[in-house]
Protein backbone atom coordinates (compact mmCIF):
# COMPACT_ATOMS: atom_id res chain seq x y z
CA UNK A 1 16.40 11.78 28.53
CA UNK A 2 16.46 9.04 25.56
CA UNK A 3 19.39 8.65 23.51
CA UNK A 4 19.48 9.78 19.83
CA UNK A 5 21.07 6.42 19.58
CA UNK A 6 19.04 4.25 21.59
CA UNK A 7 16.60 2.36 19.83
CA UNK A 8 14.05 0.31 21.45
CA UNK A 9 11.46 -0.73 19.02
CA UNK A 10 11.53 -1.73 15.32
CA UNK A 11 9.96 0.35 12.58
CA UNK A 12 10.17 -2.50 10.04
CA UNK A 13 12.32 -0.15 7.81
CA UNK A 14 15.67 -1.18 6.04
CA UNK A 15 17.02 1.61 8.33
CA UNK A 16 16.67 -0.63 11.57
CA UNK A 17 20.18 -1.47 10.92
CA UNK A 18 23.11 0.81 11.86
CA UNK A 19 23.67 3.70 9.84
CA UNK A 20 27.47 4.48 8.13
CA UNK A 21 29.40 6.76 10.18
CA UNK A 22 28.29 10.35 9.67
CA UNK A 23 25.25 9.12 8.57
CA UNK A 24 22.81 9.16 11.76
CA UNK A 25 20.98 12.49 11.12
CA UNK A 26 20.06 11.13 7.75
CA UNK A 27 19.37 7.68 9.51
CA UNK A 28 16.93 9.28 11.94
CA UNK A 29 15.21 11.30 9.00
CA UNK A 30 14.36 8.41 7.25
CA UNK A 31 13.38 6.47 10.51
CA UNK A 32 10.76 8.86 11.00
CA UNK A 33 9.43 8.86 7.20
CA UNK A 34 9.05 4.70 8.31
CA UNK A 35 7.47 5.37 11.08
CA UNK A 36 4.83 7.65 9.77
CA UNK A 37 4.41 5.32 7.10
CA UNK A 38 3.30 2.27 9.36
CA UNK A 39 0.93 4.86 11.28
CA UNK A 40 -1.37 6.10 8.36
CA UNK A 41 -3.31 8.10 11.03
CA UNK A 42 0.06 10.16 11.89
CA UNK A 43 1.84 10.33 15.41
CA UNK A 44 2.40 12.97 17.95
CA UNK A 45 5.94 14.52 19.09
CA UNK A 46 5.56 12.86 21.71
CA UNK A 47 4.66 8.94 20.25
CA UNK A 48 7.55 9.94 18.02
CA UNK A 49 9.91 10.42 20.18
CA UNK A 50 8.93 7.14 22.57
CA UNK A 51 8.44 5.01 19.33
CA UNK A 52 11.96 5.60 17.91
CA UNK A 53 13.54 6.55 21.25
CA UNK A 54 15.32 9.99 20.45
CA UNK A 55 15.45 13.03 21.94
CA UNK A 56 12.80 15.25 21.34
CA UNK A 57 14.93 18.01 20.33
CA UNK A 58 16.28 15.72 17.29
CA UNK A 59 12.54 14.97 16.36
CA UNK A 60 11.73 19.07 16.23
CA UNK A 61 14.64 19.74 14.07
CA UNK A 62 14.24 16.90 11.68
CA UNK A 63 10.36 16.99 11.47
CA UNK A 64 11.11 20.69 10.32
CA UNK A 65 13.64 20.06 7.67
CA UNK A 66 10.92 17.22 6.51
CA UNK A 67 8.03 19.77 6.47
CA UNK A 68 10.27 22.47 4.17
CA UNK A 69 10.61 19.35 2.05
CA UNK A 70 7.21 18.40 1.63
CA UNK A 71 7.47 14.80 3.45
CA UNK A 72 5.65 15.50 6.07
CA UNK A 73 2.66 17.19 6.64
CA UNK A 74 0.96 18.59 10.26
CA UNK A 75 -2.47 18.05 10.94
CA UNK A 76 -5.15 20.34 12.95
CA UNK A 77 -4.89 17.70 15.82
CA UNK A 78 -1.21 18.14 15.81
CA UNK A 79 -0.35 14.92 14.08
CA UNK A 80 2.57 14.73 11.92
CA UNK A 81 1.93 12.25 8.47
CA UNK A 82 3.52 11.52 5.23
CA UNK A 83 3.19 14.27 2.71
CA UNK A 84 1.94 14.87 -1.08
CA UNK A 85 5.96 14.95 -1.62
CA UNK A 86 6.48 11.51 -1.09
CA UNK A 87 4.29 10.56 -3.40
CA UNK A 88 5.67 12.62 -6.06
CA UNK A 89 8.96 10.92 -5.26
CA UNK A 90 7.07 7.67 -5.42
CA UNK A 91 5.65 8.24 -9.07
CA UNK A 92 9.48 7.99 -10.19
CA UNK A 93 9.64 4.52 -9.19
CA UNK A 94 5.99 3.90 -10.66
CA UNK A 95 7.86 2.80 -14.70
CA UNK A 96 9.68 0.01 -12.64
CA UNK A 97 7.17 -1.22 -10.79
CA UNK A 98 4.64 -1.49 -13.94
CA UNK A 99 7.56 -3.35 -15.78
CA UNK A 100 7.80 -5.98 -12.87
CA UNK A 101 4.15 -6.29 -12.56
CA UNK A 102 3.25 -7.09 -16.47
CA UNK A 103 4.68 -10.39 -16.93
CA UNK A 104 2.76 -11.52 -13.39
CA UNK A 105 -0.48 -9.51 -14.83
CA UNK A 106 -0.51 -10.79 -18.10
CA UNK A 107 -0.12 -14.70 -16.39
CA UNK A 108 -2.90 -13.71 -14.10
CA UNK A 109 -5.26 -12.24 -16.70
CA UNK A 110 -4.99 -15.36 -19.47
CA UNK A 111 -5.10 -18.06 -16.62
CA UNK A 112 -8.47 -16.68 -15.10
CA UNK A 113 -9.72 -14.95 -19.16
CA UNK A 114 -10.58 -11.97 -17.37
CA UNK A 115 -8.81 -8.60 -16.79
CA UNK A 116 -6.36 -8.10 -14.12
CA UNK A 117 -4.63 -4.92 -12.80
CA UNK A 118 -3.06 -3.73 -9.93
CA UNK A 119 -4.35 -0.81 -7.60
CA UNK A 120 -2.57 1.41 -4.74
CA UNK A 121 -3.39 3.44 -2.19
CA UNK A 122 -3.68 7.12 -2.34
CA UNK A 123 -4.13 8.75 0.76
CA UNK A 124 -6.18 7.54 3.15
CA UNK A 125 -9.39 7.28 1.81
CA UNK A 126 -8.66 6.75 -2.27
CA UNK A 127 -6.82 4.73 -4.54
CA UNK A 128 -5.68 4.83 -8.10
CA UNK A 129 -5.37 1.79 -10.72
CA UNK A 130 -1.71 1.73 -11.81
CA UNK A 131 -1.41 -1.21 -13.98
CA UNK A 132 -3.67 -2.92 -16.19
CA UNK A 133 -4.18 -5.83 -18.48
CA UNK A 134 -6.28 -7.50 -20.70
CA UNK A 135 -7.02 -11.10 -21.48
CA UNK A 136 -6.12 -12.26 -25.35
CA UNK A 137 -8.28 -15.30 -25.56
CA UNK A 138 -11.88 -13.97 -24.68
CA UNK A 139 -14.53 -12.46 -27.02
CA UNK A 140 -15.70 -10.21 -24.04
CA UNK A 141 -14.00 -8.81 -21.20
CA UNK A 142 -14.00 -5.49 -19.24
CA UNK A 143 -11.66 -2.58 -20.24
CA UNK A 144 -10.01 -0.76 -17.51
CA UNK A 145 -8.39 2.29 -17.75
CA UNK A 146 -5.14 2.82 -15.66
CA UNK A 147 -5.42 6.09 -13.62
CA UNK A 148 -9.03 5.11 -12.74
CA UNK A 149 -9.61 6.18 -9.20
CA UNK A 150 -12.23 5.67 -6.46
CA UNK A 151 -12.67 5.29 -2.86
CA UNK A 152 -10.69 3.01 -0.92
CA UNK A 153 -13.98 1.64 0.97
CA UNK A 154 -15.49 0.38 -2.41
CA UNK A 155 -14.93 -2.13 -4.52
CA UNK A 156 -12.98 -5.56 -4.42
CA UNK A 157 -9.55 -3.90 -5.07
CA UNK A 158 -9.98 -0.87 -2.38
CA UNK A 159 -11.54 -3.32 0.19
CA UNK A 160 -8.12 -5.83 0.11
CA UNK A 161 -6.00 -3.12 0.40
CA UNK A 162 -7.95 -1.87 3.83
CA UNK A 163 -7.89 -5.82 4.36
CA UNK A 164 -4.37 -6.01 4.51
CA UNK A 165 -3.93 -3.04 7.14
CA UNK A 166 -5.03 -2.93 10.67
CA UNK A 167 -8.91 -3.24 11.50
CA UNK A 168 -10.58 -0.23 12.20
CA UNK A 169 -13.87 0.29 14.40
CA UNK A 170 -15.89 1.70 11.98
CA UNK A 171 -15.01 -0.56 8.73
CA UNK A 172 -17.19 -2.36 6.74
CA UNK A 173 -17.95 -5.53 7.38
CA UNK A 174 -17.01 -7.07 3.64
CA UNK A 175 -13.47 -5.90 4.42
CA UNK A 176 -13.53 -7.87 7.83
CA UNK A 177 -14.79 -10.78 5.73
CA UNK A 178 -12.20 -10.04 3.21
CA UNK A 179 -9.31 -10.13 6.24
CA UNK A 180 -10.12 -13.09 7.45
CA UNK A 181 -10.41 -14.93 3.83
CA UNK A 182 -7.63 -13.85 2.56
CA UNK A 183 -9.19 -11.71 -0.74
CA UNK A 184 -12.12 -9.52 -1.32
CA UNK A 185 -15.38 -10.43 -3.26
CA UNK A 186 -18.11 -7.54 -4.75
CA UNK A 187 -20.38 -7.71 -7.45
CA UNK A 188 -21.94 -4.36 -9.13
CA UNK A 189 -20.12 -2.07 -6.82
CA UNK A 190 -18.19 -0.04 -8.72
CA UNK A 191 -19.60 -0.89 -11.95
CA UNK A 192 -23.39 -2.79 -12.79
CA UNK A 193 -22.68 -5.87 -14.50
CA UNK A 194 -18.83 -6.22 -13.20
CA UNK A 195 -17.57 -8.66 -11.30
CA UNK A 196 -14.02 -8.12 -9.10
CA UNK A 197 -12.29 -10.36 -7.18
CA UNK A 198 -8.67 -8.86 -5.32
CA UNK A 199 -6.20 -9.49 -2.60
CA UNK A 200 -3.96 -7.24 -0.65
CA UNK A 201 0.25 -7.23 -2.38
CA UNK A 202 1.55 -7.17 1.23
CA UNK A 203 5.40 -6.32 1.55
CA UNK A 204 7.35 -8.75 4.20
CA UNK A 205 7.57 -5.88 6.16
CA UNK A 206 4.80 -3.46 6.36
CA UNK A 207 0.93 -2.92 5.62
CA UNK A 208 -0.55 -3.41 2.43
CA UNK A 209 -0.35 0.03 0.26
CA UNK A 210 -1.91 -1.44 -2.75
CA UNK A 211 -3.49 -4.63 -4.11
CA UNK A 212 -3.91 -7.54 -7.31
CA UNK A 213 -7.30 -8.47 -8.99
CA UNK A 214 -9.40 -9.39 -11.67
CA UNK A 215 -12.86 -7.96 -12.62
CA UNK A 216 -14.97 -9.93 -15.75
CA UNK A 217 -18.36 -9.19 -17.02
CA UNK A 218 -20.32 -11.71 -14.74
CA UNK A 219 -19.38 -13.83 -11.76
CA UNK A 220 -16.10 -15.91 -12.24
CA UNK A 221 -15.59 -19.52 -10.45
CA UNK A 222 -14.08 -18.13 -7.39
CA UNK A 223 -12.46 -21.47 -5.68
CA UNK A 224 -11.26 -21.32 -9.17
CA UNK A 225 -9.55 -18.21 -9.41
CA UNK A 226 -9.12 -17.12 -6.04
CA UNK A 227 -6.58 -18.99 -5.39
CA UNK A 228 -4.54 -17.53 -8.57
CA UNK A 229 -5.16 -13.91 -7.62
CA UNK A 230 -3.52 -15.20 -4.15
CA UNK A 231 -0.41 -16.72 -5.24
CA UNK A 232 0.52 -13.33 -7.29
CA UNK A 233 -0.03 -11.08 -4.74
CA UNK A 234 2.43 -12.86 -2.61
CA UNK A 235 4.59 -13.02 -5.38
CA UNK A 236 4.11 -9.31 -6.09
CA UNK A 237 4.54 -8.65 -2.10
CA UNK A 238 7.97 -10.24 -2.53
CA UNK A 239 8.53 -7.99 -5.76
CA UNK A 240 7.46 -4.71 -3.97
CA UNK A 241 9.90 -5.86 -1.03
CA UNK A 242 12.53 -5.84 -3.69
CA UNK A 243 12.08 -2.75 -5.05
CA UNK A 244 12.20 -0.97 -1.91
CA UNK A 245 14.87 -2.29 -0.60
């Protein structure tokens, strides 16, 4: 039988290191919350206990004491996944993370005079915009509203976030296109007329969650700006890093 303390793969979490003394239930708590968060399609007892290499005893009583909290959720097919109470905990941290964000935003929207905004995941299959902003020096641009939401699978900012996470069998083939160039291109998608060009914000040590762009009123230059949309999300990447840790 495995070891509560063994542990024989990573789970790219900040709690990879060893925990304080007196601290290893609480270690292996949040180990699990990392875990599930780097499998968005949830994990068994079972791959739970072989992927962080405890005993399976440790993983009922802590998945338990997660449920009660709202961190974890079951599903019919008996696999565990984050719950709606992380997110709740994560809209605390949401005033921070717009603060950091509007200085790289409002570079991003005056250098390419269109508007920019940031977008996250929600779930599996939606996201929400959570930061906007507008260009100063243009007579015409297009207003976004923060809180807009829409499926993950549409648009330029929902298709670099599913760019920047593991390929799946049945995606589309824009957001192939979109992994292998780096950003995501659409045109009319979301809205007629609008134009959106985004790329995955990538932490150094997980899958994308949420993504940078720009959407104007007509097609932009996009050797132009594509490469400006790129440099801040891996600026942002390093910020979200920051945050978390």
């Amino acid at each position: 039988m495995l070891n509560e303390d063994r542990r024989p793969v990573s789970t790219g979490s900040p709690a990879d290191s060893a925990p304080p003394p007196g601290a290893k239930t609480l270690d292996t708590g949040l180990r699990i919350l990392w875990a599930l968060r780097n499998h968005p399609d949830g994990l068994t007892h079972a791959e739970l206990t072989r992927t962080l290499g405890i005993e399976r005893t440790a993983v009922y009583r802590l998945i338990g004491t997660l449920q009660s909290n709202r961190l974890v959720t079951r599903t019919e097919r008996g696999r565990y996944q984050l719950a709606l109470g992380v997110l709740e905990l994560g809209t605390a941290v949401l005033p921070h993370l717009r603060r950091a964000l509007a200085p790289e935003l409002r570079t991003l929207a005056e250098n390419c005079g269109a508007t920019a905004f940031v977008t996250v995941l929600d779930g599996e299959t939606s996201c929400v915009v959570v930061a906007v902003t507008e260009p100063s020096r243009t007579f015409t641009h297009v207003a976004y509203r923060v809180g807009t939401r829409h499926e993950a699978g549409l648009g330029a900012a929902g298709m670099a976030i599913l760019a920047g996470r593991p390929a799946k069998l049945d995606e589309r083939a824009e957001v192939t296109a979109a992994r292998e160039r780096g950003y995501s291109v659409t045109s009319g998608e979301l809205q007629p007329g609008a134009w959106g060009l985004a790329a995955p914000i990538a932490p150094s040590d997980g899958l994308a969650v949420a993504s940078v762009g720009i959407v104007s009123i007509g097609t932009l230059a996009e050797a132009a700006v594509a490469p400006e949309v790129l440099r801040v999300a891996k600026r942002l990447g390093r910020t979200v890093t920051g945050i978390r840790g």
